[in-house]
PDB file of N, CA and C in Angstrom:
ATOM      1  N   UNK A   1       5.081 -15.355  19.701  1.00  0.00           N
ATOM      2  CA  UNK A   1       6.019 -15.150  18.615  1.00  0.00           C
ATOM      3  C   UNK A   1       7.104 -16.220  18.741  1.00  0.00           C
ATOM      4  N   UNK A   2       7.674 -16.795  17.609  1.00  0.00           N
ATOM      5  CA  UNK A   2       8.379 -17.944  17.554  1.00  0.00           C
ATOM      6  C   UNK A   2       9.544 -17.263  16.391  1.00  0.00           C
ATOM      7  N   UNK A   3      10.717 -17.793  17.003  1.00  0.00           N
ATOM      8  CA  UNK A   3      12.031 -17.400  15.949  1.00  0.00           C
ATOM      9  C   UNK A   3      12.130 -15.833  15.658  1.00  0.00           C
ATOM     10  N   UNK A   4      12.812 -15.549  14.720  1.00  0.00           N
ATOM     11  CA  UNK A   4      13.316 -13.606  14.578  1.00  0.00           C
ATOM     12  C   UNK A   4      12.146 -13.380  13.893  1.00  0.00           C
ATOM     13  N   UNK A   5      12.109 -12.274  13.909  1.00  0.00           N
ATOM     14  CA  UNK A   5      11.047 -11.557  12.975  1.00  0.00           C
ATOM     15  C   UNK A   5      11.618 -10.416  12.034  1.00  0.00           C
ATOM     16  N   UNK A   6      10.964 -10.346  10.936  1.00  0.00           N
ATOM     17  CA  UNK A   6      11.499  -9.329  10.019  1.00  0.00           C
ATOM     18  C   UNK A   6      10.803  -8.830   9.744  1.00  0.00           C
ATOM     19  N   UNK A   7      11.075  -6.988   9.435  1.00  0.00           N
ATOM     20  CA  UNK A   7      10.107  -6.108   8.823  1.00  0.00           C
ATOM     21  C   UNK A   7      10.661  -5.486   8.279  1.00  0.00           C
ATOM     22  N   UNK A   8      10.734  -5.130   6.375  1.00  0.00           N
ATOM     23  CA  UNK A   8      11.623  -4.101   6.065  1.00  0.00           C
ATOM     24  C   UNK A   8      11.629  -4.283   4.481  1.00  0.00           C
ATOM     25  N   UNK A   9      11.919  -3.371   3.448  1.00  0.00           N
ATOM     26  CA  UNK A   9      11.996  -3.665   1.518  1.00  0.00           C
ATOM     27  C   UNK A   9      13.159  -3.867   1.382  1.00  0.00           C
ATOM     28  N   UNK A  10      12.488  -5.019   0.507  1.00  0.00           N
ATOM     29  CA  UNK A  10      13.870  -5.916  -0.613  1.00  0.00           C
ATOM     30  C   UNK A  10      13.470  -5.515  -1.788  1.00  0.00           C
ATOM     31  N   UNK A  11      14.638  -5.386  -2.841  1.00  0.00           N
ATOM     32  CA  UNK A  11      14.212  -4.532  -4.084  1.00  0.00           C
ATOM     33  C   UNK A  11      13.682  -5.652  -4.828  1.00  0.00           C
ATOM     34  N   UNK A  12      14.019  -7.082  -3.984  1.00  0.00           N
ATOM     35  CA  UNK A  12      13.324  -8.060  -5.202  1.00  0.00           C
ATOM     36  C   UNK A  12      11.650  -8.472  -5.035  1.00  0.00           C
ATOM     37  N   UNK A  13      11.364  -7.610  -3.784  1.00  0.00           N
ATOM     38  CA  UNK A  13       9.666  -8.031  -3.712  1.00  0.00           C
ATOM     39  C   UNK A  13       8.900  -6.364  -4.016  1.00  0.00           C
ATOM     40  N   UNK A  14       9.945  -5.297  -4.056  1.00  0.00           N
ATOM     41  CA  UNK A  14       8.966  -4.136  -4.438  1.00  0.00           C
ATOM     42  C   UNK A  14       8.081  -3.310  -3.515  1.00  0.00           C
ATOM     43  N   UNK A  15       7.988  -3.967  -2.252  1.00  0.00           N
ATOM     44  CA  UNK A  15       7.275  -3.178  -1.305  1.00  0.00           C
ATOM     45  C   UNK A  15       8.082  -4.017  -0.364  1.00  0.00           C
ATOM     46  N   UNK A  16       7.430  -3.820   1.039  1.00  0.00           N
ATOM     47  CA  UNK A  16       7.898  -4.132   2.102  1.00  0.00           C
ATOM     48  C   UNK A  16       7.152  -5.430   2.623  1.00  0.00           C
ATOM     49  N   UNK A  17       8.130  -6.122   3.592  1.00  0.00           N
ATOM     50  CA  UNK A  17       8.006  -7.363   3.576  1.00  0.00           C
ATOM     51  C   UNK A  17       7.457  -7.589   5.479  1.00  0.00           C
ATOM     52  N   UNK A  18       6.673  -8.709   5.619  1.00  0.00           N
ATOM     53  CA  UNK A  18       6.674  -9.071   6.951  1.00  0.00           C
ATOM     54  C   UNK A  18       6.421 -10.187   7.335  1.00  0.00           C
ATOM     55  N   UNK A  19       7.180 -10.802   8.183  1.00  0.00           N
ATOM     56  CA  UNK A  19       7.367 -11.968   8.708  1.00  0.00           C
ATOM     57  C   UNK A  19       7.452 -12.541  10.405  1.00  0.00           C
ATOM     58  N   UNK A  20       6.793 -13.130  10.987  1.00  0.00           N
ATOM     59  CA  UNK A  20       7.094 -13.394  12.732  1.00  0.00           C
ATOM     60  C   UNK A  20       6.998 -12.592  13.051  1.00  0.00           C
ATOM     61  N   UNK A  21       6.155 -11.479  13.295  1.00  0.00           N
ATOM     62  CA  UNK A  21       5.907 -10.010  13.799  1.00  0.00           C
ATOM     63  C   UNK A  21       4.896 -10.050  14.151  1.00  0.00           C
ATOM     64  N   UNK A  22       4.138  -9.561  15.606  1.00  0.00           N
ATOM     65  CA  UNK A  22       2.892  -9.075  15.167  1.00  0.00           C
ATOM     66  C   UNK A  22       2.556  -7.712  14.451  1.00  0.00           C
ATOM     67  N   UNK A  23       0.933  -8.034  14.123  1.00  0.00           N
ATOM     68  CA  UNK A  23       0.150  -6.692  13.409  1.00  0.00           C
ATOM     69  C   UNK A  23       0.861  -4.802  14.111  1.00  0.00           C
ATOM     70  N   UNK A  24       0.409  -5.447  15.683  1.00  0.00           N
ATOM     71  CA  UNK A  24       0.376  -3.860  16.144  1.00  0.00           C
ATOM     72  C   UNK A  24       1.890  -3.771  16.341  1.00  0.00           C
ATOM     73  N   UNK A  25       2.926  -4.700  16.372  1.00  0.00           N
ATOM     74  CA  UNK A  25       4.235  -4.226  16.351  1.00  0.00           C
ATOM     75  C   UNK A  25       5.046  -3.453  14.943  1.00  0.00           C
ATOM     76  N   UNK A  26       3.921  -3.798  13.484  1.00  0.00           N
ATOM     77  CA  UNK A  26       4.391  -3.635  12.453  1.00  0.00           C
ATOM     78  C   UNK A  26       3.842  -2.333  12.351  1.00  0.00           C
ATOM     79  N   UNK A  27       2.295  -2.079  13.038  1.00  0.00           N
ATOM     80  CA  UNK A  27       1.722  -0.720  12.474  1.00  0.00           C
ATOM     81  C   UNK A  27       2.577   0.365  13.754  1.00  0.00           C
ATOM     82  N   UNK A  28       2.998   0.405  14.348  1.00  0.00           N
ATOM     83  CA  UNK A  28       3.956   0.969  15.115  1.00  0.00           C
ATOM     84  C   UNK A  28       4.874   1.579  14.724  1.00  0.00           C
ATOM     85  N   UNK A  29       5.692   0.597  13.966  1.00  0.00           N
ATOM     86  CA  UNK A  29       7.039   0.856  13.369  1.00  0.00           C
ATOM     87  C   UNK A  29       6.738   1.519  11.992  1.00  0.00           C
ATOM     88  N   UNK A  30       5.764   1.119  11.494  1.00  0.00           N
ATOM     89  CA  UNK A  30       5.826   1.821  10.174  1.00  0.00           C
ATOM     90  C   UNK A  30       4.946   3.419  10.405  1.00  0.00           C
ATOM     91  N   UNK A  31       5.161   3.729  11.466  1.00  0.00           N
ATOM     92  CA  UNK A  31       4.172   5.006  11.887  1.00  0.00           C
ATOM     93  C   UNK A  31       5.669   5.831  12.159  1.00  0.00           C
ATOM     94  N   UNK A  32       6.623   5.272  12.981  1.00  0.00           N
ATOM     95  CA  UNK A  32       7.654   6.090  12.927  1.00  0.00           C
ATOM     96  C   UNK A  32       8.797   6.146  11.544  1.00  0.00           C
ATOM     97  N   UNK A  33       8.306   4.781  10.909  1.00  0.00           N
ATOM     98  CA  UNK A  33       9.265   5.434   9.931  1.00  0.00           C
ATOM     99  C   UNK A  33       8.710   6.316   8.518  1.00  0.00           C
ATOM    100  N   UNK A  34       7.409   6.969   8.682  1.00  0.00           N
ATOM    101  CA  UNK A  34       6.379   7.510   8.284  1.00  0.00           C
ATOM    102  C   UNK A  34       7.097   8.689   8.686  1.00  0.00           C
ATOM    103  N   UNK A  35       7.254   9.163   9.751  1.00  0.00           N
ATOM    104  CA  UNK A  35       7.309  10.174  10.770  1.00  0.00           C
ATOM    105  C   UNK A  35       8.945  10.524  10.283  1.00  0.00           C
ATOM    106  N   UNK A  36       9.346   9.606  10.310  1.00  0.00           N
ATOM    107  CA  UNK A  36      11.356  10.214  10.857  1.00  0.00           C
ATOM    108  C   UNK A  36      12.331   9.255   9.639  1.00  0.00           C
ATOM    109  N   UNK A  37      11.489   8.947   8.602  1.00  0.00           N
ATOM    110  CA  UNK A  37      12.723   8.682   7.484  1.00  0.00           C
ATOM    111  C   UNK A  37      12.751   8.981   6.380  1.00  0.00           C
TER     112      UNK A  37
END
């Protein structure tokens, strides 16, 4: 992984966005915020 990484919705793309992340770090996070938001 190189530079920040971002994961998260902007109202100007309509869904959620991902960038410099890996796969299993994104399906992770979007399992808890599935869970607890």
């Amino acid at each position: 992984m190189s530079g920040p990484g971002v994961y998260g919705k902007l109202p100007t793309h309509g869904d959620f966005i991902q960038r410099n992340l890996p796969s299993a770090f994104v399906r992770q996070w979007d399992v808890w915020l599935q869970h607890f938001v």
